[in-house]
C-alpha atoms as a PDB file:
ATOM      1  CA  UNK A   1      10.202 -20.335  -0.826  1.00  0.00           C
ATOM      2  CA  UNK A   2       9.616 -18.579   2.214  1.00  0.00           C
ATOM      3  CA  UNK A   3      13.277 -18.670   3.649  1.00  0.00           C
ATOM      4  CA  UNK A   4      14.471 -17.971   0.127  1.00  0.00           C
ATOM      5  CA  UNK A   5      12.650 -14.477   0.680  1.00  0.00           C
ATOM      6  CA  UNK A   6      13.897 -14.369   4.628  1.00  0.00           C
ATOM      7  CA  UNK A   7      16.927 -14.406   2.782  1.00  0.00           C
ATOM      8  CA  UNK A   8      16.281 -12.031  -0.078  1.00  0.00           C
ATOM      9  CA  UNK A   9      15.312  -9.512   2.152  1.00  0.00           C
ATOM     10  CA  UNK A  10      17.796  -9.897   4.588  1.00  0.00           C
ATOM     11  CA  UNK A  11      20.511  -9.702   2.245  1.00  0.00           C
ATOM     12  CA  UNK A  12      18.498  -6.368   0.917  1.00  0.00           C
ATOM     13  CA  UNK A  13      18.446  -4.775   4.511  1.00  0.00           C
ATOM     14  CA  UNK A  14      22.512  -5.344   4.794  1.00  0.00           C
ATOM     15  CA  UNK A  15      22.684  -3.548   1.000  1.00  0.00           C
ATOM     16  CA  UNK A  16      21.125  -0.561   2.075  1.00  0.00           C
ATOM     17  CA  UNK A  17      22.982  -0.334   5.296  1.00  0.00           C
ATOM     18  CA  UNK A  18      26.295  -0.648   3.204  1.00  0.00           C
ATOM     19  CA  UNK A  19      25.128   1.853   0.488  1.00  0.00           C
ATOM     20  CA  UNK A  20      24.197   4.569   3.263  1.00  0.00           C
ATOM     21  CA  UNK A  21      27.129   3.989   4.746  1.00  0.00           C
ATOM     22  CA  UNK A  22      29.995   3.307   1.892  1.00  0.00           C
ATOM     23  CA  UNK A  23      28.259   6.629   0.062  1.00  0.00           C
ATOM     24  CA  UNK A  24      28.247   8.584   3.698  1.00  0.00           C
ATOM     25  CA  UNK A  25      24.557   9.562   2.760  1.00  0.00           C
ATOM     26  CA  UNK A  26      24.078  10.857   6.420  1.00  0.00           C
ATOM     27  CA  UNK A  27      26.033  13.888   5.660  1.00  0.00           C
ATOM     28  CA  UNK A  28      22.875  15.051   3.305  1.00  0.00           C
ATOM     29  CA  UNK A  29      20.723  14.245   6.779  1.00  0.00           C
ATOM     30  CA  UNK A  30      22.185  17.137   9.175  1.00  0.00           C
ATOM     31  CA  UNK A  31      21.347  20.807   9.650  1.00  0.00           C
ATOM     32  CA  UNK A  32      24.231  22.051   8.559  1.00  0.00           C
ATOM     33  CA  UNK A  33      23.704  20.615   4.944  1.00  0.00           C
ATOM     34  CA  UNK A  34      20.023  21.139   4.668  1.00  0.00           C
ATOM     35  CA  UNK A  35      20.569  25.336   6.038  1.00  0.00           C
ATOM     36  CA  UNK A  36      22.710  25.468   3.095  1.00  0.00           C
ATOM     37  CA  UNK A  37      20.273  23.951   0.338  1.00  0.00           C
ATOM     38  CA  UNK A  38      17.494  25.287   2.331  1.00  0.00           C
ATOM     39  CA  UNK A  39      16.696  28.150  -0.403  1.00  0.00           C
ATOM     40  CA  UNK A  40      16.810  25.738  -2.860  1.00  0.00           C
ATOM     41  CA  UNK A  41      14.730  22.758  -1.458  1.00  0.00           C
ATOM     42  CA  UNK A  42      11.901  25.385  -0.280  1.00  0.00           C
ATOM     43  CA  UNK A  43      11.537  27.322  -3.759  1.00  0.00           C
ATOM     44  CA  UNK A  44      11.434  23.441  -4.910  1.00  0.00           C
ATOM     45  CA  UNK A  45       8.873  22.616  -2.723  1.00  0.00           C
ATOM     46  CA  UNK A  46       6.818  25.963  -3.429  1.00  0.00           C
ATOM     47  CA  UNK A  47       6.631  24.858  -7.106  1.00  0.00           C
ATOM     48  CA  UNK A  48       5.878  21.577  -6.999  1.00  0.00           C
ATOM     49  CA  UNK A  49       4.335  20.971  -3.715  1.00  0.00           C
ATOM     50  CA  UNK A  50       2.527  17.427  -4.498  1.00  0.00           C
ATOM     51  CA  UNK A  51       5.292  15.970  -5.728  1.00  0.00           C
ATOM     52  CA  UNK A  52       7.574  17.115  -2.934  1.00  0.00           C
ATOM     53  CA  UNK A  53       5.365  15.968  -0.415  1.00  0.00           C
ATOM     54  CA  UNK A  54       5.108  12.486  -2.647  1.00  0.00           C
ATOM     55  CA  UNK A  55       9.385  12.735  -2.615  1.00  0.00           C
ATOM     56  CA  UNK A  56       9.501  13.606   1.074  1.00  0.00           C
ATOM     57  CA  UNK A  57       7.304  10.730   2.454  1.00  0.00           C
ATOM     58  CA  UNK A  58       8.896   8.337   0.157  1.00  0.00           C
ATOM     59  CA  UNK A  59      12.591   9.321   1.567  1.00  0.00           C
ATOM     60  CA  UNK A  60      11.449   8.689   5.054  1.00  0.00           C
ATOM     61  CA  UNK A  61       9.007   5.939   4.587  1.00  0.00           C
ATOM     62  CA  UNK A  62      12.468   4.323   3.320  1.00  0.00           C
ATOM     63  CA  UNK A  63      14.836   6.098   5.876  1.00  0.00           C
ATOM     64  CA  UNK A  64      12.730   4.317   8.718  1.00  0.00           C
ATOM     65  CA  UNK A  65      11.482   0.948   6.949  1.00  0.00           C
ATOM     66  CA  UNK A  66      15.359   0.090   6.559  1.00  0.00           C
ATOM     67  CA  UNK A  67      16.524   1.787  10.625  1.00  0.00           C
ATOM     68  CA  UNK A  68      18.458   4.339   8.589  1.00  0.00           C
ATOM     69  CA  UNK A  69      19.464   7.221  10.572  1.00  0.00           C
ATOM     70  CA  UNK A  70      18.420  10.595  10.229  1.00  0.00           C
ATOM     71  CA  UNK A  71      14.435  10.601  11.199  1.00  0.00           C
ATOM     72  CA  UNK A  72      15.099  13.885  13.417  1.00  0.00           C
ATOM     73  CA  UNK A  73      16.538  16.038  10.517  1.00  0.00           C
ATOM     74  CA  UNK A  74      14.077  14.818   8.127  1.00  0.00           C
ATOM     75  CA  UNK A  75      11.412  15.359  10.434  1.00  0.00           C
ATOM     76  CA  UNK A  76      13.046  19.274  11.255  1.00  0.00           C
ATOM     77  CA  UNK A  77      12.528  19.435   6.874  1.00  0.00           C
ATOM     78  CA  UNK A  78       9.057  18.833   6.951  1.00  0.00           C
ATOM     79  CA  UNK A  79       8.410  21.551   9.160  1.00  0.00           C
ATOM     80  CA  UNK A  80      10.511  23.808   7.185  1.00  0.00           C
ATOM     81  CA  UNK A  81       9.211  22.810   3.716  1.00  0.00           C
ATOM     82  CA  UNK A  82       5.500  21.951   4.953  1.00  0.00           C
ATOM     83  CA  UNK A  83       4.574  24.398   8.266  1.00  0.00           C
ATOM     84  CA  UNK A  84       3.913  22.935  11.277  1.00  0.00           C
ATOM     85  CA  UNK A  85       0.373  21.045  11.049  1.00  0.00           C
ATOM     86  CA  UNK A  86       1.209  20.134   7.536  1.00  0.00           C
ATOM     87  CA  UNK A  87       4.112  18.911   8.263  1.00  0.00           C
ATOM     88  CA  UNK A  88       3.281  17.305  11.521  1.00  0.00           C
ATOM     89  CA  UNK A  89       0.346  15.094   9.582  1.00  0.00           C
ATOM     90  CA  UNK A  90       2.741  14.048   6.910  1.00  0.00           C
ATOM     91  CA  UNK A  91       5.866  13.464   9.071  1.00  0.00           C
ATOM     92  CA  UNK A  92       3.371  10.952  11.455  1.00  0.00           C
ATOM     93  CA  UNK A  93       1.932   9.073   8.439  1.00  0.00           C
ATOM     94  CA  UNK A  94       5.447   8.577   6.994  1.00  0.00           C
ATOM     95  CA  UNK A  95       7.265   7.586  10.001  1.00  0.00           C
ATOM     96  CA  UNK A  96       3.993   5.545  11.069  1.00  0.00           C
ATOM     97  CA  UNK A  97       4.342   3.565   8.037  1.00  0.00           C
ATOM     98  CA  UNK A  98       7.497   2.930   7.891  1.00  0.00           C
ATOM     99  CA  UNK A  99       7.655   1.893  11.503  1.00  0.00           C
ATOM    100  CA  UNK A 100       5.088  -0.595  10.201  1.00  0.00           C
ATOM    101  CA  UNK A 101       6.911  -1.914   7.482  1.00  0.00           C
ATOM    102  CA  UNK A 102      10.192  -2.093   9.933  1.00  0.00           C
ATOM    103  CA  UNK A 103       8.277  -3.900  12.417  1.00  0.00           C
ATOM    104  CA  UNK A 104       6.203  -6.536   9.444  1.00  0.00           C
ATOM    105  CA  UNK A 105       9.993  -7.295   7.848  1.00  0.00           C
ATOM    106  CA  UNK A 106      11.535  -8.037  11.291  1.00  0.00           C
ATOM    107  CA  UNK A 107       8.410 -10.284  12.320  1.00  0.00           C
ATOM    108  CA  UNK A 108       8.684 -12.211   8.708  1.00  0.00           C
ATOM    109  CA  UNK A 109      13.021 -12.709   8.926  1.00  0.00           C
ATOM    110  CA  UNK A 110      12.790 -13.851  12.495  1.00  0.00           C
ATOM    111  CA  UNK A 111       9.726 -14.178  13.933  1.00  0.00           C
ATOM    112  CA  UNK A 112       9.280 -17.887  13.779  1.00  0.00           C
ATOM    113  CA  UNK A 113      13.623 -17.760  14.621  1.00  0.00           C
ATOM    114  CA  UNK A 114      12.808 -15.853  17.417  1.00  0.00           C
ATOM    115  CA  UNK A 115      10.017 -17.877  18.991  1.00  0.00           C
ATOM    116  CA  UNK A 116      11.356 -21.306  18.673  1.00  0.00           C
ATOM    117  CA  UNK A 117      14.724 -19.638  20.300  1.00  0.00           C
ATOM    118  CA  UNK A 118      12.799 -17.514  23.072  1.00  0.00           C
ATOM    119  CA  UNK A 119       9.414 -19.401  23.629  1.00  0.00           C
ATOM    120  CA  UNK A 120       9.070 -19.122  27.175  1.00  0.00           C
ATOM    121  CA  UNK A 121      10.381 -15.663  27.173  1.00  0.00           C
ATOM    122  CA  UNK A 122       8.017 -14.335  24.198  1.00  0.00           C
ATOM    123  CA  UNK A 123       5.393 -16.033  26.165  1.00  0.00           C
ATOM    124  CA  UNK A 124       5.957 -13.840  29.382  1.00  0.00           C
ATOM    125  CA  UNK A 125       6.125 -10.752  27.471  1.00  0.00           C
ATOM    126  CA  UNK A 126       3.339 -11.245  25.009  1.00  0.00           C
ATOM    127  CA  UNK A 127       1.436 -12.340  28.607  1.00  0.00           C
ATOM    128  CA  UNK A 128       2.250  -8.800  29.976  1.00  0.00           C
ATOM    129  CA  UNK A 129       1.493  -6.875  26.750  1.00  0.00           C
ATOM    130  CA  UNK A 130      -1.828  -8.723  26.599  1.00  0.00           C
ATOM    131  CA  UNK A 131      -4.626  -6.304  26.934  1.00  0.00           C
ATOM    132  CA  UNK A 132      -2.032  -3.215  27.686  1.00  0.00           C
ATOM    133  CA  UNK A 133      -0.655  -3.178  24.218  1.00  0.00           C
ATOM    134  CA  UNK A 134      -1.761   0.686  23.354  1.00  0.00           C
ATOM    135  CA  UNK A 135      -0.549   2.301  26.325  1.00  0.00           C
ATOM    136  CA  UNK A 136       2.604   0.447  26.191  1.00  0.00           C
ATOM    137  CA  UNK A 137       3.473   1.448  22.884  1.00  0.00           C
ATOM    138  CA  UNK A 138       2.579   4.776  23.525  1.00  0.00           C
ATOM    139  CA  UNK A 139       4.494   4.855  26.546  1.00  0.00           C
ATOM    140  CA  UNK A 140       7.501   3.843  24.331  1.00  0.00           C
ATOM    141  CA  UNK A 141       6.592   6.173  21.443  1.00  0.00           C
ATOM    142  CA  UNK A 142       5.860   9.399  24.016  1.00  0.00           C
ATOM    143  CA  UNK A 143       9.120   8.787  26.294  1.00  0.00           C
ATOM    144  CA  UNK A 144      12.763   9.488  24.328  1.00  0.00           C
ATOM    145  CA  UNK A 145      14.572   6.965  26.152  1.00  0.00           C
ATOM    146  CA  UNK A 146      14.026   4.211  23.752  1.00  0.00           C
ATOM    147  CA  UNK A 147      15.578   4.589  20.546  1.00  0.00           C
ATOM    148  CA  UNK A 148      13.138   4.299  17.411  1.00  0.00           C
ATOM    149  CA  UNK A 149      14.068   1.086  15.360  1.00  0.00           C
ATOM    150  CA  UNK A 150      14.188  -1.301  18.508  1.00  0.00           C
ATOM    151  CA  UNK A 151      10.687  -0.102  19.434  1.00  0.00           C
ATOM    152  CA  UNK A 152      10.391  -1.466  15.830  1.00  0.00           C
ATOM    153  CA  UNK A 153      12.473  -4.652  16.060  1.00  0.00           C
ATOM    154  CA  UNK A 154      11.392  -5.726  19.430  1.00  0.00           C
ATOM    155  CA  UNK A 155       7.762  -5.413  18.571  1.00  0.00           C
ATOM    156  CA  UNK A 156       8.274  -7.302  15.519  1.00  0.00           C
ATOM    157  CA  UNK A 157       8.847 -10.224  16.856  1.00  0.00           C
ATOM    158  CA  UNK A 158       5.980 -10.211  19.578  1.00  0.00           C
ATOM    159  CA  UNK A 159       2.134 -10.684  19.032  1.00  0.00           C
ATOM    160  CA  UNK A 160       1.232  -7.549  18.629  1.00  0.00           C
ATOM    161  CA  UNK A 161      -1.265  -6.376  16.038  1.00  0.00           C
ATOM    162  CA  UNK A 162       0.144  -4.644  13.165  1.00  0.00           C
ATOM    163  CA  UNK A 163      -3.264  -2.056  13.449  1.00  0.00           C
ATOM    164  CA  UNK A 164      -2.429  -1.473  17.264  1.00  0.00           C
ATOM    165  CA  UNK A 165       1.250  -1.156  16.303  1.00  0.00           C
ATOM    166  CA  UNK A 166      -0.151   1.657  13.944  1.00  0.00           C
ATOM    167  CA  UNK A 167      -2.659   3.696  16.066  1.00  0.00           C
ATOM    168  CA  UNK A 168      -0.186   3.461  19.219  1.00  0.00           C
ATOM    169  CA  UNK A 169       2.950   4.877  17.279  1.00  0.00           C
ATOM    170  CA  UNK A 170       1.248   7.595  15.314  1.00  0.00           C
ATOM    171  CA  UNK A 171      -0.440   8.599  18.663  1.00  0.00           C
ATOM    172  CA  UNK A 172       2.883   8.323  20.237  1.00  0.00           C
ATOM    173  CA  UNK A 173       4.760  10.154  17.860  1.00  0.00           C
ATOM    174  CA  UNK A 174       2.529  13.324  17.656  1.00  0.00           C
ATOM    175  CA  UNK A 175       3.552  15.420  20.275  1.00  0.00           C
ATOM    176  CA  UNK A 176       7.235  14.818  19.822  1.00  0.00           C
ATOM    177  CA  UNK A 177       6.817  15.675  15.835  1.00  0.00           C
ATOM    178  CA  UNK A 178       4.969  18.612  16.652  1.00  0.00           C
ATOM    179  CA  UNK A 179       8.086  19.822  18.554  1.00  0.00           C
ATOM    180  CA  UNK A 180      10.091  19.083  15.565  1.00  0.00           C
ATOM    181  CA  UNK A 181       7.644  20.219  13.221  1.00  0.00           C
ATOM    182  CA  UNK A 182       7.549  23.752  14.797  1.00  0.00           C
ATOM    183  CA  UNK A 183      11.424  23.764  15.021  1.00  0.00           C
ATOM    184  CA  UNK A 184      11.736  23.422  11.458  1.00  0.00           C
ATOM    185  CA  UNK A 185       9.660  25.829  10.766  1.00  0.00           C
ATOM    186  CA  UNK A 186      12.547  27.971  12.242  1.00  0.00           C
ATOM    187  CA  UNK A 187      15.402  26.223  11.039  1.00  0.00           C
ATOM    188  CA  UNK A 188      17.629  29.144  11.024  1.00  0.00           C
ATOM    189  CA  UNK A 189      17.620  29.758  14.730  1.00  0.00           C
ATOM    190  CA  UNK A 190      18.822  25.990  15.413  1.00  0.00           C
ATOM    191  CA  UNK A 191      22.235  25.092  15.810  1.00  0.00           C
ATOM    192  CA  UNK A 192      21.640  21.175  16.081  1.00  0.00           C
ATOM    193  CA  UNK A 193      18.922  19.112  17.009  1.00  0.00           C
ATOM    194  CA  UNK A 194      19.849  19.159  20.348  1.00  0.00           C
ATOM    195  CA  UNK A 195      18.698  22.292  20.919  1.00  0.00           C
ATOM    196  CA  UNK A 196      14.991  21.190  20.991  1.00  0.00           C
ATOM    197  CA  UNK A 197      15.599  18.539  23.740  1.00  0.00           C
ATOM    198  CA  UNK A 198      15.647  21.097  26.711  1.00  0.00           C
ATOM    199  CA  UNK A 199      14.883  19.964  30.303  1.00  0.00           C
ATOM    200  CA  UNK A 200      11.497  21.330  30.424  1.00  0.00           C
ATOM    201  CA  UNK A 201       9.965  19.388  26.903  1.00  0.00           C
ATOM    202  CA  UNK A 202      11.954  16.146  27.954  1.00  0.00           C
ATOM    203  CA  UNK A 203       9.905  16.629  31.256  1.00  0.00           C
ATOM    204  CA  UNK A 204       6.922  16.908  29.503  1.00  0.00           C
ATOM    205  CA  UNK A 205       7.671  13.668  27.395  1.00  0.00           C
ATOM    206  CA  UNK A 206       8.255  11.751  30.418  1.00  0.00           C
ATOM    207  CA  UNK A 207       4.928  12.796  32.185  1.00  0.00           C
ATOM    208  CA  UNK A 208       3.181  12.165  29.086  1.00  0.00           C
ATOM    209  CA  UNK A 209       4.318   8.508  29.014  1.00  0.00           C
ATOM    210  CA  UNK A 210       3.980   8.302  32.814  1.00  0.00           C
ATOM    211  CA  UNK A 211       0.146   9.454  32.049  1.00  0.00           C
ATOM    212  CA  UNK A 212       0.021   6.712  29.340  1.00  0.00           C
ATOM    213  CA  UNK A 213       0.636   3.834  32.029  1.00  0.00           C
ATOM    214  CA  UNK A 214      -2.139   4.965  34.264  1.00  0.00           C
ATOM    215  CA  UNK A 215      -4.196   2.919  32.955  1.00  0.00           C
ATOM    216  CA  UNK A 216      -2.015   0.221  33.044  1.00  0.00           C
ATOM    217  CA  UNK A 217      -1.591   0.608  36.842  1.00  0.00           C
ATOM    218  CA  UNK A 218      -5.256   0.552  37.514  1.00  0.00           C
ATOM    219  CA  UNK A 219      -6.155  -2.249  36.051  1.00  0.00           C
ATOM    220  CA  UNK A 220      -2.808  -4.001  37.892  1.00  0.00           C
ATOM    221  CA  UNK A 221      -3.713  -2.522  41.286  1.00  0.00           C
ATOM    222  CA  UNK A 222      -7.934  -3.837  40.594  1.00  0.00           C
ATOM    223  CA  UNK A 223      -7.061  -7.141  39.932  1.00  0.00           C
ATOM    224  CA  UNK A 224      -4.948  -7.470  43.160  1.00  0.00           C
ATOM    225  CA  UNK A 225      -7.398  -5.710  45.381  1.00  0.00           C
ATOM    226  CA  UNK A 226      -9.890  -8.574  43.641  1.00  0.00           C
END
């Protein structure tokens, strides 16, 4: 029963990837298309602001459950339909859950695959993430060299907790929705997402994850100078 639903789920995952594709749905997940139903979507949004916020979370709880892309434009629309803090609360509890989801289906289709396939491997890394599993997710959440859904995969198929898998990505998503967040709220003056990723915030991402493995160090450093 259980590999029937490996299966089943699977075969659900490949679906969705050959809908978005087959019905090019990322063309409704770029600035250019959401500047031009911008008036639209907001005076939408004004007038029925539970249910948009009930639409919105749903379209990226799904975007990111299924490693769809198009998490930085949606993210860029909940600033611009939601303000920043609004939209920076929603944007982390959507994207936080569907990272969870991402990470539970990968762990349930090949978990058990995986560890047969890579014991002594999984058993080094889970060994390393052992006691350090916060403030390595959150170094992998805070720096933007490590793209969303393998963060997701990857961690699927380790020991992690689902609840530290949680805590660590919504912590390690908040600064860099923020940014997003406060970009959308002026949508007009961006060209392409792009634009946000200047030198001086992708510095700031990088010392924030390099602050996140402090920690990490210490502890390394103590127990050889034990």
């Amino acid at each position: 029963m259980k590999n029937l639903l490996r299966l089943f789920l699977f075969i659900f995952f490949i679906l969705a990837w050959f809908v978005f594709i087959k019905f090019d749905l990322i063309s409704y997940l770029n600035i250019t298309s959401i500047k031009e139903k911008q008036a639209v979507i907001v005076s939408f949004t004004k007038n029925n602001m539970i249910l948009s916020m009930i639409i919105y979370s749903a379209v990226y709880i799904v975007t990111t459950a299924l490693s769809l892309p198009g998490a930085a434009v949606l993210t860029l629309t909940g600033g611009m339909l939601f303000g920043i803090f609004c939209g920076t609360s929603i944007v982390i509890l959507s994207a936080s859950t569907g990272a969870v989801l991402a990470f539970l289906s990968t762990r349930f289709i090949f978990g058990e695959w995986a560890c047969k396939k890579y014991n002594k491997q999984l058993y080094t890394f889970n060994k390393g993430l052992a006691g350090n599993v916060f403030n390595y997710i959150l170094f992998l959440r805070l720096v933007p060299l490590f793209p969303f859904f393998l963060i997701n995969i990857v961690m699927g198929i380790t020991t992690v907790k689902t609840r530290d898998f949680f805590t660590a990505s919504a912590a390690g998503m908040l600064p860099g929705t923020f940014v997003y967040c406060n970009a959308g709220s002026q949508l007009a003056s961006i060209k392409g997402v792009d634009d946000l990723l200047s030198p001086g915030v992708l510095l700031s991402f990088f010392l924030l994850g390099g602050l996140a493995l402090i920690p990490v160090i210490y502890k390394k450093l103590k127990s050889k100078a034990g």
